[in-house]
PDB file of N, CA and C in Angstrom:
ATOM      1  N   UNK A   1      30.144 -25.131   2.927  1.00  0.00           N
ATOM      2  CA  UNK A   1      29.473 -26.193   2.211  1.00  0.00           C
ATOM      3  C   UNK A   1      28.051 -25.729   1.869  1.00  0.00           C
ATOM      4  N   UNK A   2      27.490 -26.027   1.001  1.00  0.00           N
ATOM      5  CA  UNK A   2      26.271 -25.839   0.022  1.00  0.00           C
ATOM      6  C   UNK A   2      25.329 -26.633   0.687  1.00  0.00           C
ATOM      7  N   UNK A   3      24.361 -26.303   1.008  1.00  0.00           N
ATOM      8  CA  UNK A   3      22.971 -26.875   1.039  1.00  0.00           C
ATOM      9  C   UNK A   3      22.522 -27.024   0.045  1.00  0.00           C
ATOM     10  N   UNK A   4      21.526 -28.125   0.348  1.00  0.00           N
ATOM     11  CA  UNK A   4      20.353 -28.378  -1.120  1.00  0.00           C
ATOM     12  C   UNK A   4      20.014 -27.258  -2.285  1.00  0.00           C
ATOM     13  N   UNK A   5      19.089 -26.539  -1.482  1.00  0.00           N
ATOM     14  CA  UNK A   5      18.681 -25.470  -1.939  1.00  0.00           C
ATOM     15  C   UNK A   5      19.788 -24.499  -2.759  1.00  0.00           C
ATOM     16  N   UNK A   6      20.693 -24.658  -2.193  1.00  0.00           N
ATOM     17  CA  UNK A   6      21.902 -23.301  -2.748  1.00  0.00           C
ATOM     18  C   UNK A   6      22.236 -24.097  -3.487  1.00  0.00           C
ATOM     19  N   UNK A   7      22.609 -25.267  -4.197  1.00  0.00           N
ATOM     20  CA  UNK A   7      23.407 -26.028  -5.417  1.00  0.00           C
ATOM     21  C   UNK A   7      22.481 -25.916  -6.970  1.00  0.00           C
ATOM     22  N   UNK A   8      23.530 -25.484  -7.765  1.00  0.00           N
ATOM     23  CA  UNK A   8      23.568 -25.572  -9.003  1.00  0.00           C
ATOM     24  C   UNK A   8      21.731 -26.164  -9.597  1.00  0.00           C
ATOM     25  N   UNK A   9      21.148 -25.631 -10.245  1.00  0.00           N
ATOM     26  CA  UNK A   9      19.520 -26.301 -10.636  1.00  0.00           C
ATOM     27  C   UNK A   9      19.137 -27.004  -9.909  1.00  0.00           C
ATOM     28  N   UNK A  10      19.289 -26.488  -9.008  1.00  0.00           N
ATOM     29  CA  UNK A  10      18.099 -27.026  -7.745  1.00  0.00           C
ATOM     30  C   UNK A  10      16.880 -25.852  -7.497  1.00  0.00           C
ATOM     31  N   UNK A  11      15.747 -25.603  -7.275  1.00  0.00           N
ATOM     32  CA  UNK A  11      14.879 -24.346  -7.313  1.00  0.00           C
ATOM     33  C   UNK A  11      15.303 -23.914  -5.788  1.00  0.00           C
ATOM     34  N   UNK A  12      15.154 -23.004  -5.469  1.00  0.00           N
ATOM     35  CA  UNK A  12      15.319 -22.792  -3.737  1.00  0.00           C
ATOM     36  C   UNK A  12      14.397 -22.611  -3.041  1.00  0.00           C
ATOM     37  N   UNK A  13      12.787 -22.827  -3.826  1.00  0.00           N
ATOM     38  CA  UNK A  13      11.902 -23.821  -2.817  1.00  0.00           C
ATOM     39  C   UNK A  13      11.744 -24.948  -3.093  1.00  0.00           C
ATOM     40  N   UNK A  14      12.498 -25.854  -3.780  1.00  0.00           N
ATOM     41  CA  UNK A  14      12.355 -26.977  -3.800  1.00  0.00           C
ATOM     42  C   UNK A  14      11.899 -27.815  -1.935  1.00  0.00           C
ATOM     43  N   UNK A  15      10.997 -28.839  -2.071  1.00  0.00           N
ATOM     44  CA  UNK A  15      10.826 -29.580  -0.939  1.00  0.00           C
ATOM     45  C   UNK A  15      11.378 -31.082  -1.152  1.00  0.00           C
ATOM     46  N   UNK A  16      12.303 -31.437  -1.645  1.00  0.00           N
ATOM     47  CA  UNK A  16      12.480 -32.638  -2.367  1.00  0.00           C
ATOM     48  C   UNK A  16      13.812 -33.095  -0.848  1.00  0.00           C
ATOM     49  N   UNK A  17      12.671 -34.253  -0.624  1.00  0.00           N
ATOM     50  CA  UNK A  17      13.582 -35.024   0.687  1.00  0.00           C
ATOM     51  C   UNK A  17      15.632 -35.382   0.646  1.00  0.00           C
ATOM     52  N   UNK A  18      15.663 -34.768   1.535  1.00  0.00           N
ATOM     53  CA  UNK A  18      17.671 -35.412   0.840  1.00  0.00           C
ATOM     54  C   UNK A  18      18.274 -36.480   1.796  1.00  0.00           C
ATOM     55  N   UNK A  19      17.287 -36.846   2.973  1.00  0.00           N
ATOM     56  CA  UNK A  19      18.169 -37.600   3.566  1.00  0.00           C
ATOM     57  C   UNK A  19      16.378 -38.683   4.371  1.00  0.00           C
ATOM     58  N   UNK A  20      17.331 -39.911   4.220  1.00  0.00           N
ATOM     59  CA  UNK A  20      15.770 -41.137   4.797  1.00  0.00           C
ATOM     60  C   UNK A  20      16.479 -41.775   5.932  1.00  0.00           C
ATOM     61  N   UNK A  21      15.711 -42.227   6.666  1.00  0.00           N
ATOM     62  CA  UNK A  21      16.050 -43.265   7.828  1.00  0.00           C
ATOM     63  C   UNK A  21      14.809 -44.271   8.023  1.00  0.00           C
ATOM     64  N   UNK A  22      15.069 -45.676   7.938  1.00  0.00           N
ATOM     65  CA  UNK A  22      13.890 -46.231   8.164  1.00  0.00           C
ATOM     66  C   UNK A  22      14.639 -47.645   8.788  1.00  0.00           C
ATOM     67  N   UNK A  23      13.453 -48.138   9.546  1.00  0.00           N
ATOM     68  CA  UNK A  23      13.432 -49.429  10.556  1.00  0.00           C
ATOM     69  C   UNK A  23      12.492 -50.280   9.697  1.00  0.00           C
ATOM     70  N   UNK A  24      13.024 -51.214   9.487  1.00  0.00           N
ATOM     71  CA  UNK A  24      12.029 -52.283   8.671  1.00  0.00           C
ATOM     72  C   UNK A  24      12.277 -53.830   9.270  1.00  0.00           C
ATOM     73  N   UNK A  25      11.266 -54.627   9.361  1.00  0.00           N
ATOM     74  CA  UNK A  25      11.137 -55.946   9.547  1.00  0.00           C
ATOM     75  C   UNK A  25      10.291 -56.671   8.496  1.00  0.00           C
ATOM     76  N   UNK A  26      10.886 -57.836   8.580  1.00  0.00           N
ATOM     77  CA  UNK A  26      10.296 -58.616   7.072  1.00  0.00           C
ATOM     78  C   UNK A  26       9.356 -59.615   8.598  1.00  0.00           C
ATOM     79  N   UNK A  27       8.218 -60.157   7.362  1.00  0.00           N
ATOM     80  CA  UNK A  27       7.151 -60.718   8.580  1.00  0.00           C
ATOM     81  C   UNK A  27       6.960 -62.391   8.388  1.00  0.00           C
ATOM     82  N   UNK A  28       8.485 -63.077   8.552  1.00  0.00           N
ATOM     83  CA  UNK A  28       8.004 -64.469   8.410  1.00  0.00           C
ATOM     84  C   UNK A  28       8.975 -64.821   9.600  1.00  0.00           C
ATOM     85  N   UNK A  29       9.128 -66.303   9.825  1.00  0.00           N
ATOM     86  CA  UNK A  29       9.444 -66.754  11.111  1.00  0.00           C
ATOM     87  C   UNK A  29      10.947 -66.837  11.070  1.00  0.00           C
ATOM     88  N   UNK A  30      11.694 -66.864  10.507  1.00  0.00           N
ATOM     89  CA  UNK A  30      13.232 -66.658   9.885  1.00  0.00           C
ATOM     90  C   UNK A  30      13.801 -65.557  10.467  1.00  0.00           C
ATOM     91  N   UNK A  31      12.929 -63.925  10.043  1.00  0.00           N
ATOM     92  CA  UNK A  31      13.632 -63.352  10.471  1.00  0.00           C
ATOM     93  C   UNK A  31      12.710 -61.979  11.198  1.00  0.00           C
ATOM     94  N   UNK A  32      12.096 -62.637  12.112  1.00  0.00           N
ATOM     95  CA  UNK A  32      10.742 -62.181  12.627  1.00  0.00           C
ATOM     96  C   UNK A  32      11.960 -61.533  14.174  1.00  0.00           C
ATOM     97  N   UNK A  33      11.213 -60.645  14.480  1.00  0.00           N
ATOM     98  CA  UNK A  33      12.401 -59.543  15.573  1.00  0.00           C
ATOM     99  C   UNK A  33      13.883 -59.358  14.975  1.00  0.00           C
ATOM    100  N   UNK A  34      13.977 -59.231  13.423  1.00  0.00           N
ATOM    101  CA  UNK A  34      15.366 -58.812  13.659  1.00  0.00           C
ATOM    102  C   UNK A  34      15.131 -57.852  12.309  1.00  0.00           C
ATOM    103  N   UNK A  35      15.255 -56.230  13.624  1.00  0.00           N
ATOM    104  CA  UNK A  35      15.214 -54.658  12.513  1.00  0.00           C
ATOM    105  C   UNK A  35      16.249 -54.852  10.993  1.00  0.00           C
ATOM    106  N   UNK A  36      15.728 -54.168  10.526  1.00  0.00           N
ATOM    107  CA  UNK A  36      16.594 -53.715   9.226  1.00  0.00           C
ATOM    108  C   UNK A  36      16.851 -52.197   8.981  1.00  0.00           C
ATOM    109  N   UNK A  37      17.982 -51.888   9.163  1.00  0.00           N
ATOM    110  CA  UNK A  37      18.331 -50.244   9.174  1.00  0.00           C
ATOM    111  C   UNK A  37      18.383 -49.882   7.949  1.00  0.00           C
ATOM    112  N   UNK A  38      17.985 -48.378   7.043  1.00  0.00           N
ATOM    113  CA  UNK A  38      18.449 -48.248   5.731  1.00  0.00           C
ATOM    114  C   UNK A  38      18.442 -46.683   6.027  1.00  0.00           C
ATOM    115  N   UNK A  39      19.736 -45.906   5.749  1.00  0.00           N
ATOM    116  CA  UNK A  39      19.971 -44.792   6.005  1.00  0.00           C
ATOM    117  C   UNK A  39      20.613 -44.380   4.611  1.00  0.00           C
ATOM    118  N   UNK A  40      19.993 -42.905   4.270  1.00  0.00           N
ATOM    119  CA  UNK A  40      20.940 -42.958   2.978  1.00  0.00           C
ATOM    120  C   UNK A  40      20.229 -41.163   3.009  1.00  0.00           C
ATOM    121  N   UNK A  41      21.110 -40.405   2.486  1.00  0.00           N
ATOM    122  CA  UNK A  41      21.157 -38.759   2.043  1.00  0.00           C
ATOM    123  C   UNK A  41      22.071 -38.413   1.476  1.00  0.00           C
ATOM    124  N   UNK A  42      22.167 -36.667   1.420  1.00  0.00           N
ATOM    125  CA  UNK A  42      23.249 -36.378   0.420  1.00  0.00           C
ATOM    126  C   UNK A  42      23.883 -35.530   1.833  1.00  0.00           C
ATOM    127  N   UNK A  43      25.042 -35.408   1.629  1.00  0.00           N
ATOM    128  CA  UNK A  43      25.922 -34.764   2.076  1.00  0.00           C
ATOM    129  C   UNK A  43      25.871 -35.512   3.620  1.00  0.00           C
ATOM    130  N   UNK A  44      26.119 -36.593   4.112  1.00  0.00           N
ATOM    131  CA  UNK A  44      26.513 -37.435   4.972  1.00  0.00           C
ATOM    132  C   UNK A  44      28.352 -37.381   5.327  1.00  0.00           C
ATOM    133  N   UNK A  45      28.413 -37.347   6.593  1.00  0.00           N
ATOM    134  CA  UNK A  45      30.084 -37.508   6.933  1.00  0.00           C
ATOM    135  C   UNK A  45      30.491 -38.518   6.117  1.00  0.00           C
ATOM    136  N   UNK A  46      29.758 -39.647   5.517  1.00  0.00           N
ATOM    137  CA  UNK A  46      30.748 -40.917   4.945  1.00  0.00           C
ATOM    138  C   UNK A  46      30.460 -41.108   3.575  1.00  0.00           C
ATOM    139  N   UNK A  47      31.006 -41.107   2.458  1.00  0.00           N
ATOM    140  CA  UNK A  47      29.927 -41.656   1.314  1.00  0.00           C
ATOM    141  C   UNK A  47      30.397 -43.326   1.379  1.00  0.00           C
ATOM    142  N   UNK A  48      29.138 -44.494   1.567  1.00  0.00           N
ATOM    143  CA  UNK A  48      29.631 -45.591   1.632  1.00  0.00           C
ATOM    144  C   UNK A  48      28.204 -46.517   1.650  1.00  0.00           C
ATOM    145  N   UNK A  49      28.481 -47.584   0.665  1.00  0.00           N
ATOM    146  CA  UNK A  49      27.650 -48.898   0.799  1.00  0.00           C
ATOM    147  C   UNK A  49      27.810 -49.625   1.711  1.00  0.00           C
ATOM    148  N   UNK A  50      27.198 -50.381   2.662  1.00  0.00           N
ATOM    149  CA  UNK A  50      27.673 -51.121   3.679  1.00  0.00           C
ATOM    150  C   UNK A  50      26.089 -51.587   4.058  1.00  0.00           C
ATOM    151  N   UNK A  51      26.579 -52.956   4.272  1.00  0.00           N
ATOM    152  CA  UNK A  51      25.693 -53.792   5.494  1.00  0.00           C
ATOM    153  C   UNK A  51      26.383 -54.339   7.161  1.00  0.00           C
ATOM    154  N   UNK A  52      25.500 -53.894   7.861  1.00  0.00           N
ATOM    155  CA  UNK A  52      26.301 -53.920   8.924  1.00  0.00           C
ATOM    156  C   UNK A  52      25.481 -54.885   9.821  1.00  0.00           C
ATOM    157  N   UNK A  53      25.797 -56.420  10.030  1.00  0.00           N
ATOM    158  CA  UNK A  53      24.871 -57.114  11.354  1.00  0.00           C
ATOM    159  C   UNK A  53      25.170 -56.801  12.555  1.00  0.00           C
ATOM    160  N   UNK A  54      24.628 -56.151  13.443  1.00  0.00           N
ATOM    161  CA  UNK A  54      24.946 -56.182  14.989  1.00  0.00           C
ATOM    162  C   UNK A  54      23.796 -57.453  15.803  1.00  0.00           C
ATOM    163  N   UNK A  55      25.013 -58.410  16.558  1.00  0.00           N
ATOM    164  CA  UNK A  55      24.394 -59.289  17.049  1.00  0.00           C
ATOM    165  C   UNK A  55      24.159 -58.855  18.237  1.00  0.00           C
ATOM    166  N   UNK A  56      22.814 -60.066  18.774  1.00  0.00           N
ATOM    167  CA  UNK A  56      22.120 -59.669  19.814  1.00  0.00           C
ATOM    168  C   UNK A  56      22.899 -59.815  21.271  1.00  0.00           C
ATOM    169  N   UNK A  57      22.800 -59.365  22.571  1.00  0.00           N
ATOM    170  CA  UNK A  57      23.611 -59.256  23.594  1.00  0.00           C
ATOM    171  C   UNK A  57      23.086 -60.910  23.991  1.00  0.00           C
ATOM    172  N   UNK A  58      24.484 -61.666  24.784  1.00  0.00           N
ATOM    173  CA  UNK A  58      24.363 -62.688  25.404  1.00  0.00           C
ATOM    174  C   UNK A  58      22.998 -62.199  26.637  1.00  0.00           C
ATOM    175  N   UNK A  59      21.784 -63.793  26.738  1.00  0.00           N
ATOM    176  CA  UNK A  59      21.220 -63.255  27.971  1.00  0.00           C
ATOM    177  C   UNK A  59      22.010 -63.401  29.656  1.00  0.00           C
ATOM    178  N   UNK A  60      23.236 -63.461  28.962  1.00  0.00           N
ATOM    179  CA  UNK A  60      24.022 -63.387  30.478  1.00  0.00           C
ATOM    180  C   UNK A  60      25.027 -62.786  30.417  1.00  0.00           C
ATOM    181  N   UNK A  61      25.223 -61.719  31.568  1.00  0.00           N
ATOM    182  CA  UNK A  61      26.556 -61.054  31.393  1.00  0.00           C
ATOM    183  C   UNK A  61      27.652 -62.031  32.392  1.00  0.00           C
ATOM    184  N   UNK A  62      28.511 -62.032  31.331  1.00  0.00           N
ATOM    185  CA  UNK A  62      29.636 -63.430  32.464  1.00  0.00           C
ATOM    186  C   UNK A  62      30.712 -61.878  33.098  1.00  0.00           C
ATOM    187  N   UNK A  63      30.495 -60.756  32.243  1.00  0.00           N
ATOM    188  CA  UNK A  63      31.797 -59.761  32.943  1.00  0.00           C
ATOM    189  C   UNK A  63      30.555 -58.803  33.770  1.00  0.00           C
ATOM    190  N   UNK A  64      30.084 -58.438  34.032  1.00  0.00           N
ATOM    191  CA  UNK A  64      29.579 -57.641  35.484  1.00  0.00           C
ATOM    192  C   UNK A  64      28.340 -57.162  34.850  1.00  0.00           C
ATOM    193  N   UNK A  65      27.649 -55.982  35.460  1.00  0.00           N
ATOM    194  CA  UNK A  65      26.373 -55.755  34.975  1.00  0.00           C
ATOM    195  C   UNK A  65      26.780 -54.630  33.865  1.00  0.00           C
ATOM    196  N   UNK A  66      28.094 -53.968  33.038  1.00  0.00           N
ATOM    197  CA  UNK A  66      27.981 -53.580  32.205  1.00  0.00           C
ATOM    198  C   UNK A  66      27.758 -54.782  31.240  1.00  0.00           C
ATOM    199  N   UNK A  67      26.641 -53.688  30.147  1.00  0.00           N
ATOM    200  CA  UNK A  67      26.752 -54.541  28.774  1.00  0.00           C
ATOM    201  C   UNK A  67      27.781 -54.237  28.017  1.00  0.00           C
ATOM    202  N   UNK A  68      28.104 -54.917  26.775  1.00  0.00           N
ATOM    203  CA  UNK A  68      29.968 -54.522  26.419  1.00  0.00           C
ATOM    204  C   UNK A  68      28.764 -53.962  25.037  1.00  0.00           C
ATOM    205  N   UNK A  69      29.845 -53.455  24.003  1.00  0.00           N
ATOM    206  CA  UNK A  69      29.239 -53.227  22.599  1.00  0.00           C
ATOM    207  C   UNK A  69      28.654 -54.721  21.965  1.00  0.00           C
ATOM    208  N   UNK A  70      28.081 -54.247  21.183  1.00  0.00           N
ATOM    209  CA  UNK A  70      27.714 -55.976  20.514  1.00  0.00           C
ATOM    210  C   UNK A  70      28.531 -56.158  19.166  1.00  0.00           C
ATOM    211  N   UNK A  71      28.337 -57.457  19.297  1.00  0.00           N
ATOM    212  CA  UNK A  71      29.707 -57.843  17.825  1.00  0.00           C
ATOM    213  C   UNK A  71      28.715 -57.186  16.905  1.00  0.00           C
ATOM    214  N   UNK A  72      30.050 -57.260  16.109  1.00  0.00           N
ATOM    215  CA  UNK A  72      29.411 -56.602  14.470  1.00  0.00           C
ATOM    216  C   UNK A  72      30.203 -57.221  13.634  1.00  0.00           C
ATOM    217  N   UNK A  73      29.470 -58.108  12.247  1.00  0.00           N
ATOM    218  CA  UNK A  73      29.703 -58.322  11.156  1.00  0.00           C
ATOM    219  C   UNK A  73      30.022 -56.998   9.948  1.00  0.00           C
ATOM    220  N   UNK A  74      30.429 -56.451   9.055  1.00  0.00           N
ATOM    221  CA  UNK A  74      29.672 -55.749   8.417  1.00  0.00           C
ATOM    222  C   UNK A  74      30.906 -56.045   6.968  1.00  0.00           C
ATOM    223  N   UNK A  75      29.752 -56.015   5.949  1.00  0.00           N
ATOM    224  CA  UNK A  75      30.043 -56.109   4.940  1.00  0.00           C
ATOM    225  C   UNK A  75      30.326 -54.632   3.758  1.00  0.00           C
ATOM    226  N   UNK A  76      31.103 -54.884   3.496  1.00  0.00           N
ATOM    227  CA  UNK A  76      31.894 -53.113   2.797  1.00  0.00           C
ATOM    228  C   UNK A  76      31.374 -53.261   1.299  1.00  0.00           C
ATOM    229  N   UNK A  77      30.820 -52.518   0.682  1.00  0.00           N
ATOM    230  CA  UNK A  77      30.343 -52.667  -0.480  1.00  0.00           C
ATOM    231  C   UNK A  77      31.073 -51.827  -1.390  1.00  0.00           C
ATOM    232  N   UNK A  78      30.951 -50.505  -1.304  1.00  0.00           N
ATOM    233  CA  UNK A  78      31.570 -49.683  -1.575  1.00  0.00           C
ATOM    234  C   UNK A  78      32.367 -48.242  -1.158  1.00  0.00           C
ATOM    235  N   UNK A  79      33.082 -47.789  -1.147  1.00  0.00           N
ATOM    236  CA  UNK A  79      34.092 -48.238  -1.481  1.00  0.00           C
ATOM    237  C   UNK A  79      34.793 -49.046  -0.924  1.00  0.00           C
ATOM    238  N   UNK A  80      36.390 -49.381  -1.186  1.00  0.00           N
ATOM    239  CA  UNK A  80      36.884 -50.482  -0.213  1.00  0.00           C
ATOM    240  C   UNK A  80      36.420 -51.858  -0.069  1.00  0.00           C
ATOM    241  N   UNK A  81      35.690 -52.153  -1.072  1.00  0.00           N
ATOM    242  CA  UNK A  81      35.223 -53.432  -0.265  1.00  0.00           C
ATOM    243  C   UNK A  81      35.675 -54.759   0.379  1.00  0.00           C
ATOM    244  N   UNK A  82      35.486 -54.906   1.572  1.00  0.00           N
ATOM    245  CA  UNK A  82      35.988 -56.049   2.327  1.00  0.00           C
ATOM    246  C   UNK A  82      35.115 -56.445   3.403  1.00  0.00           C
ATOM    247  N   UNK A  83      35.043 -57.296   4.404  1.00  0.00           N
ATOM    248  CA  UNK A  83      34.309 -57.878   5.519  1.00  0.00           C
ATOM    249  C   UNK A  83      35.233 -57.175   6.378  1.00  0.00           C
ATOM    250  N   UNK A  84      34.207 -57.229   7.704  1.00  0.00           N
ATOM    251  CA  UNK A  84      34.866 -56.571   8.787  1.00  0.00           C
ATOM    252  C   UNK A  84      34.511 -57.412  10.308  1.00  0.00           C
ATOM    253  N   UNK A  85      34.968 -58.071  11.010  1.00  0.00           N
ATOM    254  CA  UNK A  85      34.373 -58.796  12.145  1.00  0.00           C
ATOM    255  C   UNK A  85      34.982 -57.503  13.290  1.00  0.00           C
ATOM    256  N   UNK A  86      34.288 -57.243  13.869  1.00  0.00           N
ATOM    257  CA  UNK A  86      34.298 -56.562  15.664  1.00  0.00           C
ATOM    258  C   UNK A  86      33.696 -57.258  16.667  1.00  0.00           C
ATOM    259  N   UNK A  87      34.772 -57.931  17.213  1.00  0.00           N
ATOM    260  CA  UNK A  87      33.896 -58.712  18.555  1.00  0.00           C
ATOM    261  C   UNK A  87      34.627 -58.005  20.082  1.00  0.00           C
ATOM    262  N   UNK A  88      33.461 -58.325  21.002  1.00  0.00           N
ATOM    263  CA  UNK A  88      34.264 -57.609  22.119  1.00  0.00           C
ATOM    264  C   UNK A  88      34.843 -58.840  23.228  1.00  0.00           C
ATOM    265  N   UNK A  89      35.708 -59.077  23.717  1.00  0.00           N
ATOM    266  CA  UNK A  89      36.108 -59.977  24.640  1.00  0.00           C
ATOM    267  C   UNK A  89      36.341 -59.208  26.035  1.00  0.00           C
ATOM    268  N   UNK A  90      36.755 -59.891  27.055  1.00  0.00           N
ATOM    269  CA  UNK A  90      37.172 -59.315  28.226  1.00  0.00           C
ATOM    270  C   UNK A  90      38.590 -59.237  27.918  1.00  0.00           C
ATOM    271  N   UNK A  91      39.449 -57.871  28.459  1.00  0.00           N
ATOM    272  CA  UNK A  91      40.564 -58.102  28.217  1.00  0.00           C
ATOM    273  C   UNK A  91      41.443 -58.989  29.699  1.00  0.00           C
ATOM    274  N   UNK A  92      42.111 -59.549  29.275  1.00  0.00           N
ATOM    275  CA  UNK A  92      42.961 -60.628  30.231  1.00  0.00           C
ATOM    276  C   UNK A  92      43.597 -59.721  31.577  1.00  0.00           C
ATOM    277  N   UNK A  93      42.650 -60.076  32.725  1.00  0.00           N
ATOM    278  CA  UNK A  93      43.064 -59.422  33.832  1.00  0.00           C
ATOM    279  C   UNK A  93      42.691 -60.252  35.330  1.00  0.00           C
ATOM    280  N   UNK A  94      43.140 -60.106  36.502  1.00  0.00           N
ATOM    281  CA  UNK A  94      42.946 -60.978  38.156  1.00  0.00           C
ATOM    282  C   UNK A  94      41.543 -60.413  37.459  1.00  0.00           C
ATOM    283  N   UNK A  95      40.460 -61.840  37.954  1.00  0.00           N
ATOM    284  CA  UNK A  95      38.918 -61.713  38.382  1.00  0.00           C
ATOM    285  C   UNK A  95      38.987 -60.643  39.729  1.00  0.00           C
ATOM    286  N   UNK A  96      37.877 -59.538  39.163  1.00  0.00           N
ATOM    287  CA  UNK A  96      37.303 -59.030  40.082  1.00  0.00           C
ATOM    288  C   UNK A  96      37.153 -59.595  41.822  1.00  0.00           C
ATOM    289  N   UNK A  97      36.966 -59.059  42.584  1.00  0.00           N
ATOM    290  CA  UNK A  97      36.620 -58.974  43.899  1.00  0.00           C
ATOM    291  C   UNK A  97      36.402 -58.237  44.927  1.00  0.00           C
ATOM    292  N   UNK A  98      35.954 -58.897  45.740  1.00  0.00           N
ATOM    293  CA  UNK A  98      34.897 -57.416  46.855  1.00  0.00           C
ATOM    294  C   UNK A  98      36.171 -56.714  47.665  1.00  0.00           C
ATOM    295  N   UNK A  99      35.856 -55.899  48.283  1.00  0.00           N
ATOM    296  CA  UNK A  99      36.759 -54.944  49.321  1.00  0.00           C
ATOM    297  C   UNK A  99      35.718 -55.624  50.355  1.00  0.00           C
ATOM    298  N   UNK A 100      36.658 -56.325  51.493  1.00  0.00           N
ATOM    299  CA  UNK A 100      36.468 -56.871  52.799  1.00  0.00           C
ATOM    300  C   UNK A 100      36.250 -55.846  53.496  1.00  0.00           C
TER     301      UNK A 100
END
């Protein structure tokens, strides 16, 4: 696979950025502590539009002191587009208990 530099009219000192990552928060009371991810380059494992909400962890764990993944909304833009819900539950098993 080709790097920047090695593709077709590109100069090969070019310094021209190919890939961003940024954390952003908007500053009103709505949506005040909640990040905004925006990731985008060239030659990424995925090519894909997407918004993805990850909700915040319950402040109580009802299943033990692991935290589980957090749900995720995410919206498919392109390609494919569709909604996607991921929630995590406990799977159905005897409640835990101590060794006597």
């Amino acid at each position: 696979m080709l790097g920047y530099r090695e593709e077709k009219d590109v100069a090969p000192d070019s310094v021209t950025e190919t890939f961003l990552a940024m954390k952003l928060h908007i500053d009103n009371w709505r949506w005040r502590g909640v990040p905004f991810y925006i990731r985008a380059g060239k030659r990424l494992t995925r090519r894909v539009t997407e918004i993805s909400m990850h909700f915040k962890a319950a402040p109580l764990s009802l299943f033990g002191p692991s935290a589980p993944e957090p749900n995720v909304l995410a919206l498919r833009i392109q390609p494919d587009e569709g909604i996607t819900l991921r929630f995590v539950s406990k799977v159905p098993a005897p409640p835990r208990c101590c060794a006597r």
